[in-house]
PDB file of N, CA and C in Angstrom:
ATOM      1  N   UNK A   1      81.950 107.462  87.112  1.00  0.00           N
ATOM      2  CA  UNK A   1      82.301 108.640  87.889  1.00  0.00           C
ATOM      3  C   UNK A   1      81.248 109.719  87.663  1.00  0.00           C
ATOM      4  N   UNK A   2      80.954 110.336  88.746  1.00  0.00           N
ATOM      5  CA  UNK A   2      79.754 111.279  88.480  1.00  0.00           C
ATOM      6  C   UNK A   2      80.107 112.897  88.396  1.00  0.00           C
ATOM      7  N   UNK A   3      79.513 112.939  87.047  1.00  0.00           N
ATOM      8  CA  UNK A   3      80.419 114.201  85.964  1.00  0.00           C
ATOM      9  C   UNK A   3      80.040 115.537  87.040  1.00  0.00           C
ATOM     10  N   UNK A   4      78.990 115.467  87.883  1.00  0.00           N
ATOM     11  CA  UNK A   4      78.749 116.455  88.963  1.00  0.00           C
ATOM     12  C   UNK A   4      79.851 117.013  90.227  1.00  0.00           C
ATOM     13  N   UNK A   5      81.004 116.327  90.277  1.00  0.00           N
ATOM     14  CA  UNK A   5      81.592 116.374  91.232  1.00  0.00           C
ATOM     15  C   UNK A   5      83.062 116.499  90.298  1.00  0.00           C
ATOM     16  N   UNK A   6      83.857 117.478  90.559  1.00  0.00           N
ATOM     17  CA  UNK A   6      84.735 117.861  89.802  1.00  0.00           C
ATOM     18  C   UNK A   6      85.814 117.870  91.038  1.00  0.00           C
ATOM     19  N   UNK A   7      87.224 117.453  90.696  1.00  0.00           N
ATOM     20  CA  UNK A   7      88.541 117.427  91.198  1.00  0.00           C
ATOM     21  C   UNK A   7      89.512 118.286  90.440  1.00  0.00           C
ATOM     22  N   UNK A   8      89.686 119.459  91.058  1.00  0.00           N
ATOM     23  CA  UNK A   8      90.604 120.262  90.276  1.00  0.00           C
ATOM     24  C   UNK A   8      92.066 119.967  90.731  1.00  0.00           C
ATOM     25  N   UNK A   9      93.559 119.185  89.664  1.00  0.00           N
ATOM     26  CA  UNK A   9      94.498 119.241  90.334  1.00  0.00           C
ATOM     27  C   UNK A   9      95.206 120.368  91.264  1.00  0.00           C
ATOM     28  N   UNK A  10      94.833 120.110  92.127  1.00  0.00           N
ATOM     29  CA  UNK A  10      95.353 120.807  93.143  1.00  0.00           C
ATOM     30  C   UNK A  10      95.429 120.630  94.516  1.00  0.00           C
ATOM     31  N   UNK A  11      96.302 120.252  95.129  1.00  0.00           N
ATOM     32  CA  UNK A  11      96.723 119.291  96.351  1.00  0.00           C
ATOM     33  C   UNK A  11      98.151 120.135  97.228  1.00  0.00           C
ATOM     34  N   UNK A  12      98.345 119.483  98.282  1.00  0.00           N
ATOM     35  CA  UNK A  12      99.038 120.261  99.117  1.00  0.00           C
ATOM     36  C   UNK A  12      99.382 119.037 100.665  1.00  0.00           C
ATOM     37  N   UNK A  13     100.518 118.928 100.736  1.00  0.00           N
ATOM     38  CA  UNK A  13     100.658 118.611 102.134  1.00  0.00           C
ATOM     39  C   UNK A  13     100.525 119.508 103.547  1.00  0.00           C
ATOM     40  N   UNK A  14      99.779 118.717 104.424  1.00  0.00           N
ATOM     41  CA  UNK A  14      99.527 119.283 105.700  1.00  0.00           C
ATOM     42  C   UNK A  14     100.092 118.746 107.266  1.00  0.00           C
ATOM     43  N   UNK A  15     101.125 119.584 107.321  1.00  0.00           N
ATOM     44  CA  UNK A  15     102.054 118.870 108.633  1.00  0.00           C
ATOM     45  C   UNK A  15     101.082 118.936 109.735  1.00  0.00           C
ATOM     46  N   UNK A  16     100.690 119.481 110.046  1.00  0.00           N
ATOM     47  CA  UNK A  16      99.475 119.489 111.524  1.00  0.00           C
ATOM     48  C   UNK A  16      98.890 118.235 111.413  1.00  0.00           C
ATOM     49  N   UNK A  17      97.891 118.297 110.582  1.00  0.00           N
ATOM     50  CA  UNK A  17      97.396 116.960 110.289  1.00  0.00           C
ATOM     51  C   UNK A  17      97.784 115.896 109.555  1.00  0.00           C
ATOM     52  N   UNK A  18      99.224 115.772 109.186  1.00  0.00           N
ATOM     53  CA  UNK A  18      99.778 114.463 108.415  1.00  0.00           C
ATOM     54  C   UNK A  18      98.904 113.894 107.675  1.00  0.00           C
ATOM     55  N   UNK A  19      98.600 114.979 106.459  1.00  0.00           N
ATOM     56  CA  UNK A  19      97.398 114.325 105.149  1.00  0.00           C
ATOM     57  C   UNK A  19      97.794 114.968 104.411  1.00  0.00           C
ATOM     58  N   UNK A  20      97.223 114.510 102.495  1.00  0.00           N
ATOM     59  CA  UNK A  20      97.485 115.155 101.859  1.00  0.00           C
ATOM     60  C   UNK A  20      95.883 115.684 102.126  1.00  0.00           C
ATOM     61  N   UNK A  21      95.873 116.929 101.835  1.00  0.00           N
ATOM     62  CA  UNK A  21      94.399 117.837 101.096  1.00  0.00           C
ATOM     63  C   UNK A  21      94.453 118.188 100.115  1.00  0.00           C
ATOM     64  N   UNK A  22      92.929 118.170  99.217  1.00  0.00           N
ATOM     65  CA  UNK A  22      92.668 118.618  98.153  1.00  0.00           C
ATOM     66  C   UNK A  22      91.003 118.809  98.055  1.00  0.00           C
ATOM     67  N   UNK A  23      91.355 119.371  96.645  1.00  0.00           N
ATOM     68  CA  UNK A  23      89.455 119.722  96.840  1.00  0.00           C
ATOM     69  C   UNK A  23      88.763 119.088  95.586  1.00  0.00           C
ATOM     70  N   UNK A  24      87.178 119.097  96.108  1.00  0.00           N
ATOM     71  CA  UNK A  24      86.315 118.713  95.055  1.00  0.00           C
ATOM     72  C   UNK A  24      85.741 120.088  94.818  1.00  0.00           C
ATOM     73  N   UNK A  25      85.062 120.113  93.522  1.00  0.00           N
ATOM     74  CA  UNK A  25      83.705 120.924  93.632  1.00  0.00           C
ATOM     75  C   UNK A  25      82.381 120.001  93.282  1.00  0.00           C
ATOM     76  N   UNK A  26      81.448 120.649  93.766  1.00  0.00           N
ATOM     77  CA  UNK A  26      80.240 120.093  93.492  1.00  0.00           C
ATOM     78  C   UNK A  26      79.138 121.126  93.266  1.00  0.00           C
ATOM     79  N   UNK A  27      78.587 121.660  91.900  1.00  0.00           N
ATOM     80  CA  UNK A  27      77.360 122.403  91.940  1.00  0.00           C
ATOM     81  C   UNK A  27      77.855 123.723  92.646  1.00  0.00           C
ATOM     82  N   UNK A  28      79.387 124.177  92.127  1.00  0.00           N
ATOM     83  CA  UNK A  28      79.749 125.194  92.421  1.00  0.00           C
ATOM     84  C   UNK A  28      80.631 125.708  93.805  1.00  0.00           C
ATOM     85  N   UNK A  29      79.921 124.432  94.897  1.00  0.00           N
ATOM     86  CA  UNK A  29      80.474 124.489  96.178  1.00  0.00           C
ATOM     87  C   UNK A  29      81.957 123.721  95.790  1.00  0.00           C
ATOM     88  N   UNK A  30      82.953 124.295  96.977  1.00  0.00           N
ATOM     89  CA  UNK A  30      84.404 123.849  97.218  1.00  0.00           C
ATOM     90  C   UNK A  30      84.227 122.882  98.562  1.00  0.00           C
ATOM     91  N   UNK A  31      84.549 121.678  98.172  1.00  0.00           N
ATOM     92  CA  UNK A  31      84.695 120.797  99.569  1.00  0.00           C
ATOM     93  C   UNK A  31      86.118 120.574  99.348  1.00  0.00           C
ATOM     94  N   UNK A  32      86.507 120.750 100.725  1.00  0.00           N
ATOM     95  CA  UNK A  32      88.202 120.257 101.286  1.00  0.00           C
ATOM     96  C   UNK A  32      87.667 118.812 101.778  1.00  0.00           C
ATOM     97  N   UNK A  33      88.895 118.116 101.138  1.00  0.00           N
ATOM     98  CA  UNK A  33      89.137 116.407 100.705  1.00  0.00           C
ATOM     99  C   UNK A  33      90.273 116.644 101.775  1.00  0.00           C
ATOM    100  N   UNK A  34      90.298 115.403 102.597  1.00  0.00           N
ATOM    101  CA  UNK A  34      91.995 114.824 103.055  1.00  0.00           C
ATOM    102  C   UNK A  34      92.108 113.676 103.116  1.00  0.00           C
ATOM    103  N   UNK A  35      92.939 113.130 102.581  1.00  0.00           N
ATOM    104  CA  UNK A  35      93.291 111.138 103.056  1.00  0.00           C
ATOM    105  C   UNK A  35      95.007 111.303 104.141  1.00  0.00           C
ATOM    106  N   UNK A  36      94.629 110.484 104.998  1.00  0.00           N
ATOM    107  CA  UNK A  36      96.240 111.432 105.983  1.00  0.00           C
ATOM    108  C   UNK A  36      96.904 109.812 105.329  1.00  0.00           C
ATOM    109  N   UNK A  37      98.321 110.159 106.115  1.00  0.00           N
ATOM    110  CA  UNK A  37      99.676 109.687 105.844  1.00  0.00           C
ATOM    111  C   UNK A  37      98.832 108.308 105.920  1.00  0.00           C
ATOM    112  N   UNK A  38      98.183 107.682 107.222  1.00  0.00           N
ATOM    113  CA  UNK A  38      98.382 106.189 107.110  1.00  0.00           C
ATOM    114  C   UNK A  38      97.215 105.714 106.124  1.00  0.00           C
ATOM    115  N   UNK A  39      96.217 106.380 105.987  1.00  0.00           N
ATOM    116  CA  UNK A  39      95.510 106.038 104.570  1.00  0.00           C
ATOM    117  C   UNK A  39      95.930 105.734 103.682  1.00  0.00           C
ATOM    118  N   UNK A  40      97.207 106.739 103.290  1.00  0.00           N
ATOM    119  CA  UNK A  40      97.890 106.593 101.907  1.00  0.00           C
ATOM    120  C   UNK A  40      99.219 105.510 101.978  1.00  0.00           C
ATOM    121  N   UNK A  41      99.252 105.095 103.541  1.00  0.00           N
ATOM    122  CA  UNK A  41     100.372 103.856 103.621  1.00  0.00           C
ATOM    123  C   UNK A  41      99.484 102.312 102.918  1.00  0.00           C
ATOM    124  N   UNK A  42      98.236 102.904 103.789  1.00  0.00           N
ATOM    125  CA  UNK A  42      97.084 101.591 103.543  1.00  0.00           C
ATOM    126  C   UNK A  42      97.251 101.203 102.276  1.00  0.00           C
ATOM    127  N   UNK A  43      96.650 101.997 101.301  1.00  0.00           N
ATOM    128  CA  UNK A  43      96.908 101.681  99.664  1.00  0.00           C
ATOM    129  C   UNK A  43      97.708 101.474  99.048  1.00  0.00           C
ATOM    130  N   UNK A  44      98.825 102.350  98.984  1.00  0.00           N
ATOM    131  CA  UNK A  44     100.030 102.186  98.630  1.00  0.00           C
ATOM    132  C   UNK A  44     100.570 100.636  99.250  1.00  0.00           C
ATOM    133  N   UNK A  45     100.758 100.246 100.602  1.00  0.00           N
ATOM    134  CA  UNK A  45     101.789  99.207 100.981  1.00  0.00           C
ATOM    135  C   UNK A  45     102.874  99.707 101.370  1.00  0.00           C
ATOM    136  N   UNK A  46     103.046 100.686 101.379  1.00  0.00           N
ATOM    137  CA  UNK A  46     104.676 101.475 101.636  1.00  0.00           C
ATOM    138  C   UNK A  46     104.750 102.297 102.664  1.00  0.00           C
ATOM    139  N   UNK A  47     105.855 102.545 103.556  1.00  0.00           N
ATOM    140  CA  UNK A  47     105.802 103.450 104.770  1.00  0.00           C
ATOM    141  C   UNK A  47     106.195 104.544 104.075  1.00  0.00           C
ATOM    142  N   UNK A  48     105.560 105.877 104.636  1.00  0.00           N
ATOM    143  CA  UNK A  48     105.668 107.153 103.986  1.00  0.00           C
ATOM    144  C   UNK A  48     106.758 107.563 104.820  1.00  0.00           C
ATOM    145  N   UNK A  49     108.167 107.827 104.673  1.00  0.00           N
ATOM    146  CA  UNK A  49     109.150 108.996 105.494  1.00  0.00           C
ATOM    147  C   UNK A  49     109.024 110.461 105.245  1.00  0.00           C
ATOM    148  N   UNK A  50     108.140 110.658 104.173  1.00  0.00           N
ATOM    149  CA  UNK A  50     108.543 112.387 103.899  1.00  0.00           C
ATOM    150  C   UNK A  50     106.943 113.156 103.387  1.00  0.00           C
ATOM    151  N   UNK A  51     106.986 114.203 103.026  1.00  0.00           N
ATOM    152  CA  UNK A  51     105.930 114.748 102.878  1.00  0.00           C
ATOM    153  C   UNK A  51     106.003 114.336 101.187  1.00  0.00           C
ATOM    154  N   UNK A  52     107.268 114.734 100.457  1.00  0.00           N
ATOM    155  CA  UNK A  52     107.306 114.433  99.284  1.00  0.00           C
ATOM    156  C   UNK A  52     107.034 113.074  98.832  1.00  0.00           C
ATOM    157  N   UNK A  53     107.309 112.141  99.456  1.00  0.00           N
ATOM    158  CA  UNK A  53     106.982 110.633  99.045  1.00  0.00           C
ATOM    159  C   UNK A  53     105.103 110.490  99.416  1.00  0.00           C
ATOM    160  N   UNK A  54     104.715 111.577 100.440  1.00  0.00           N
ATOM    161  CA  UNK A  54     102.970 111.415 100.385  1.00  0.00           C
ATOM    162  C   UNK A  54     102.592 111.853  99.181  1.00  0.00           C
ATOM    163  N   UNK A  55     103.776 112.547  98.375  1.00  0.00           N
ATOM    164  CA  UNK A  55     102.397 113.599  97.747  1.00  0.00           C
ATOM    165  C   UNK A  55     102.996 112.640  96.257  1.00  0.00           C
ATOM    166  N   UNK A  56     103.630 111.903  96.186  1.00  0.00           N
ATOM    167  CA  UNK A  56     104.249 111.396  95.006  1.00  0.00           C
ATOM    168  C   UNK A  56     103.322 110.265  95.109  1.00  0.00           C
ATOM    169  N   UNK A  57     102.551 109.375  96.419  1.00  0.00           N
ATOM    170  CA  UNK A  57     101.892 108.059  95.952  1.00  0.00           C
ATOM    171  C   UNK A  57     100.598 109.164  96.089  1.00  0.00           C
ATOM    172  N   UNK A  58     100.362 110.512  96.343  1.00  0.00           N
ATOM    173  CA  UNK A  58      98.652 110.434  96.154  1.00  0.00           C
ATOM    174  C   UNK A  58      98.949 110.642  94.587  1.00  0.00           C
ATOM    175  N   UNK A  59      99.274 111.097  94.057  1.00  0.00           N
ATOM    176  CA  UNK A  59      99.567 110.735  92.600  1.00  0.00           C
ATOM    177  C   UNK A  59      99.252 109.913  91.943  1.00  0.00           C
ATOM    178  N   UNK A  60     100.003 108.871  92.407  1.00  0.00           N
ATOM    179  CA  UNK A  60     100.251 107.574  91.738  1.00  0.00           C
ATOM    180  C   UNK A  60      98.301 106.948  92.109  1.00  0.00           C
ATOM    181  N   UNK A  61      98.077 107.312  93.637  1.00  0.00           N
ATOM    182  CA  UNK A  61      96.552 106.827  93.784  1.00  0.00           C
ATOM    183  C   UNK A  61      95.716 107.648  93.673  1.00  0.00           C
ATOM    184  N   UNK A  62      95.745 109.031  92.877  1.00  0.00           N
ATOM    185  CA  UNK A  62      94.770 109.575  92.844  1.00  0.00           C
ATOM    186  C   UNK A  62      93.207 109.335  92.813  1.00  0.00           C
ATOM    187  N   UNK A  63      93.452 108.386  90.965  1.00  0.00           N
ATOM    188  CA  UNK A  63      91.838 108.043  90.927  1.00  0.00           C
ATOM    189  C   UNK A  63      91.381 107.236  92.047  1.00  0.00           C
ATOM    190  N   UNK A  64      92.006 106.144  92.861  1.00  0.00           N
ATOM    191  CA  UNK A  64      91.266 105.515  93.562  1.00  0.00           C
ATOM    192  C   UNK A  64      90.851 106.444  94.534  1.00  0.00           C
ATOM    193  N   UNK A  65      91.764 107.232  95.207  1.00  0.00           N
ATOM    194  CA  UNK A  65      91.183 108.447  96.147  1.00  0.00           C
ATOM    195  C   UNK A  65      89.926 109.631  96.080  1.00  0.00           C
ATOM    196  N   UNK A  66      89.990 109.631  94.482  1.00  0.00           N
ATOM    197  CA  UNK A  66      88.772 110.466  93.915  1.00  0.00           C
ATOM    198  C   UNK A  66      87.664 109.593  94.273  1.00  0.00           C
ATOM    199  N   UNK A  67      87.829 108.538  93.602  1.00  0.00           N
ATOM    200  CA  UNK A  67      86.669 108.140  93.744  1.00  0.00           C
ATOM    201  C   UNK A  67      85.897 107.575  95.656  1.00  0.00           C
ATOM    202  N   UNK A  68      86.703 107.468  96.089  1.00  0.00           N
ATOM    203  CA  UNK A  68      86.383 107.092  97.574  1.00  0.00           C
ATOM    204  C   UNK A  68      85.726 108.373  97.978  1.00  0.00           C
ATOM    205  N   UNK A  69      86.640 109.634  97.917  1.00  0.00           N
ATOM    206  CA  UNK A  69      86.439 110.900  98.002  1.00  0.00           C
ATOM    207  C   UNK A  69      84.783 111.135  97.745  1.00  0.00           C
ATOM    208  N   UNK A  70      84.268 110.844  96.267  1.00  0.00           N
ATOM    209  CA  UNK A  70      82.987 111.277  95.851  1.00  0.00           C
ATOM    210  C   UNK A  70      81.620 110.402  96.286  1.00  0.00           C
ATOM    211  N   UNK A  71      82.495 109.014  96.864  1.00  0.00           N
ATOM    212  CA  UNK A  71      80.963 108.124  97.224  1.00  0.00           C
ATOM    213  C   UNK A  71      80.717 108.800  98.861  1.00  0.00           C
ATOM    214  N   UNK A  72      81.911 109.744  99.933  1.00  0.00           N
ATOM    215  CA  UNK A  72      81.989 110.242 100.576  1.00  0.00           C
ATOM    216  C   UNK A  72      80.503 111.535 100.046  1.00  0.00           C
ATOM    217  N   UNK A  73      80.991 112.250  99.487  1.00  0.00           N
ATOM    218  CA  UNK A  73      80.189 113.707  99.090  1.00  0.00           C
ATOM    219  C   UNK A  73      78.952 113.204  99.013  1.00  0.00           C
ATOM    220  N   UNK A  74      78.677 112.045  97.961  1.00  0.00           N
ATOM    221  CA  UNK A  74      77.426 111.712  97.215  1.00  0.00           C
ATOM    222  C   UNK A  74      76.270 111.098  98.619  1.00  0.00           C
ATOM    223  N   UNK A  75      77.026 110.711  99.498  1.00  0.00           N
ATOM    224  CA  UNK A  75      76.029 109.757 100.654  1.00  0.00           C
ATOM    225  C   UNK A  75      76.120 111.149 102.018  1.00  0.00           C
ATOM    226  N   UNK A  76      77.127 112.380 101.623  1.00  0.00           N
ATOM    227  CA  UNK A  76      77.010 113.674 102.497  1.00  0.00           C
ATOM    228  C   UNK A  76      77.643 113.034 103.715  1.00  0.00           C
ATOM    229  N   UNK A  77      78.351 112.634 103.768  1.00  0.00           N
ATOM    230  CA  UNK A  77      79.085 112.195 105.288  1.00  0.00           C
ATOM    231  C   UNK A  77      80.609 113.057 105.532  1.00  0.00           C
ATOM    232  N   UNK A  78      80.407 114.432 105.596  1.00  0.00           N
ATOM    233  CA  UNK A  78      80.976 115.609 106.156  1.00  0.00           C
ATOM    234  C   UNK A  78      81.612 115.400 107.253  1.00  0.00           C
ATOM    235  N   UNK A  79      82.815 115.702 107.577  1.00  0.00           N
ATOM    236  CA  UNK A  79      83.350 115.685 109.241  1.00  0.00           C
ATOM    237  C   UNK A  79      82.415 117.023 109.650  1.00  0.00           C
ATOM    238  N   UNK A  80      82.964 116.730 110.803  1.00  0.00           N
ATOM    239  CA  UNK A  80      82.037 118.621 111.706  1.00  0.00           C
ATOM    240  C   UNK A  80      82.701 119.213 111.477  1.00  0.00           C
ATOM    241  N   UNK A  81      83.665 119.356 110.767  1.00  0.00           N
ATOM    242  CA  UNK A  81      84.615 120.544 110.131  1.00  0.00           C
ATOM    243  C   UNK A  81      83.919 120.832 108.936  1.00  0.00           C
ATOM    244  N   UNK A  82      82.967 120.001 108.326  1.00  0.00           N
ATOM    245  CA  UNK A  82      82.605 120.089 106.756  1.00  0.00           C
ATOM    246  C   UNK A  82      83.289 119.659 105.961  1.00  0.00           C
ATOM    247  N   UNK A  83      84.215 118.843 106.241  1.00  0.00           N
ATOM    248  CA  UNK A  83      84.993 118.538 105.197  1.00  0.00           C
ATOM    249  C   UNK A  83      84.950 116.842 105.162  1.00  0.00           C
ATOM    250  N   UNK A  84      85.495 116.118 103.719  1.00  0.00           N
ATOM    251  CA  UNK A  84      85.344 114.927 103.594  1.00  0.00           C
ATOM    252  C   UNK A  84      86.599 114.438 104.237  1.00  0.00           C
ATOM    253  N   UNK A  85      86.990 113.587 104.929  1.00  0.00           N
ATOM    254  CA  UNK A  85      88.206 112.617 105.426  1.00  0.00           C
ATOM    255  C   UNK A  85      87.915 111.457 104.788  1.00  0.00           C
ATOM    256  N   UNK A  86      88.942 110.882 104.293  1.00  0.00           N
ATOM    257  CA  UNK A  86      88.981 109.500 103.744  1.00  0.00           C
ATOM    258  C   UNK A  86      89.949 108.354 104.584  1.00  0.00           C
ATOM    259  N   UNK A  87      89.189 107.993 105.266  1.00  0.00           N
ATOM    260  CA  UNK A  87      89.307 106.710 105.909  1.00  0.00           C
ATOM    261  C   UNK A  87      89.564 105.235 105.162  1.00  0.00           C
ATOM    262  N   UNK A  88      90.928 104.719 104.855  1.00  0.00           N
ATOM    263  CA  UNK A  88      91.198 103.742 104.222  1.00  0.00           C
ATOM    264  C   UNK A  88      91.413 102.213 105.048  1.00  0.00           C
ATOM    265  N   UNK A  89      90.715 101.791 104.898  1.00  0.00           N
ATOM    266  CA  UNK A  89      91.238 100.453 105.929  1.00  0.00           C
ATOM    267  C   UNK A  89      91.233  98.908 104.946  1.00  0.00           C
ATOM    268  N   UNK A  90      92.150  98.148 105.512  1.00  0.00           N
ATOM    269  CA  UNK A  90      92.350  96.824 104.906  1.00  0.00           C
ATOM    270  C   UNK A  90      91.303  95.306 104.154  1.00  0.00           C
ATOM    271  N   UNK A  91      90.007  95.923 105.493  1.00  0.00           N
ATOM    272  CA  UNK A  91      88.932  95.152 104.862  1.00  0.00           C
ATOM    273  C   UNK A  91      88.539  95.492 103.409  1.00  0.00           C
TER     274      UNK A  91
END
């Protein structure tokens, strides 16, 4: 894990966009992180009904999410919002 890129616990559900968000820092900058609901169905295996059951498996998957999160930052692949989205798929 690369000691440059810091995850401060701190997370939040987002009804607009059905994701959890959270942030990295990097070299001082704040990047907004999101993995949405069916990302976190992807990993998990489980259908999400509630906001509380999203925010209970990003928990449970944090580190794997960190780390997806930082090979995101490290290769700079930003949405046009600036922010990282984590795209989880089965392959």
């Amino acid at each position: 894990m690369n000691q440059s890129i810091l995850f401060p616990d701190v997370q939040h559900w987002d009804d607009i966009r059905q994701s959890v968000r959270f942030s990295a820092q990097q070299s001082g900058a704040l990047i907004e992180c999101g993995i949405s609901k069916q990302g976190l169905e992807t990993l998990s295996g489980q259908m999400i009904v509630s906001a509380q059951q999203a925010m209970q498996i990003f928990v449970e998957f944090r580190f794997d999410i960190e780390e997806l999160a930082e090979e995101l930052i490290e290769d700079e692949l930003f949405s046009d919002e600036g922010t990282i989205e984590i795209n989880v798929s089965l392959a």
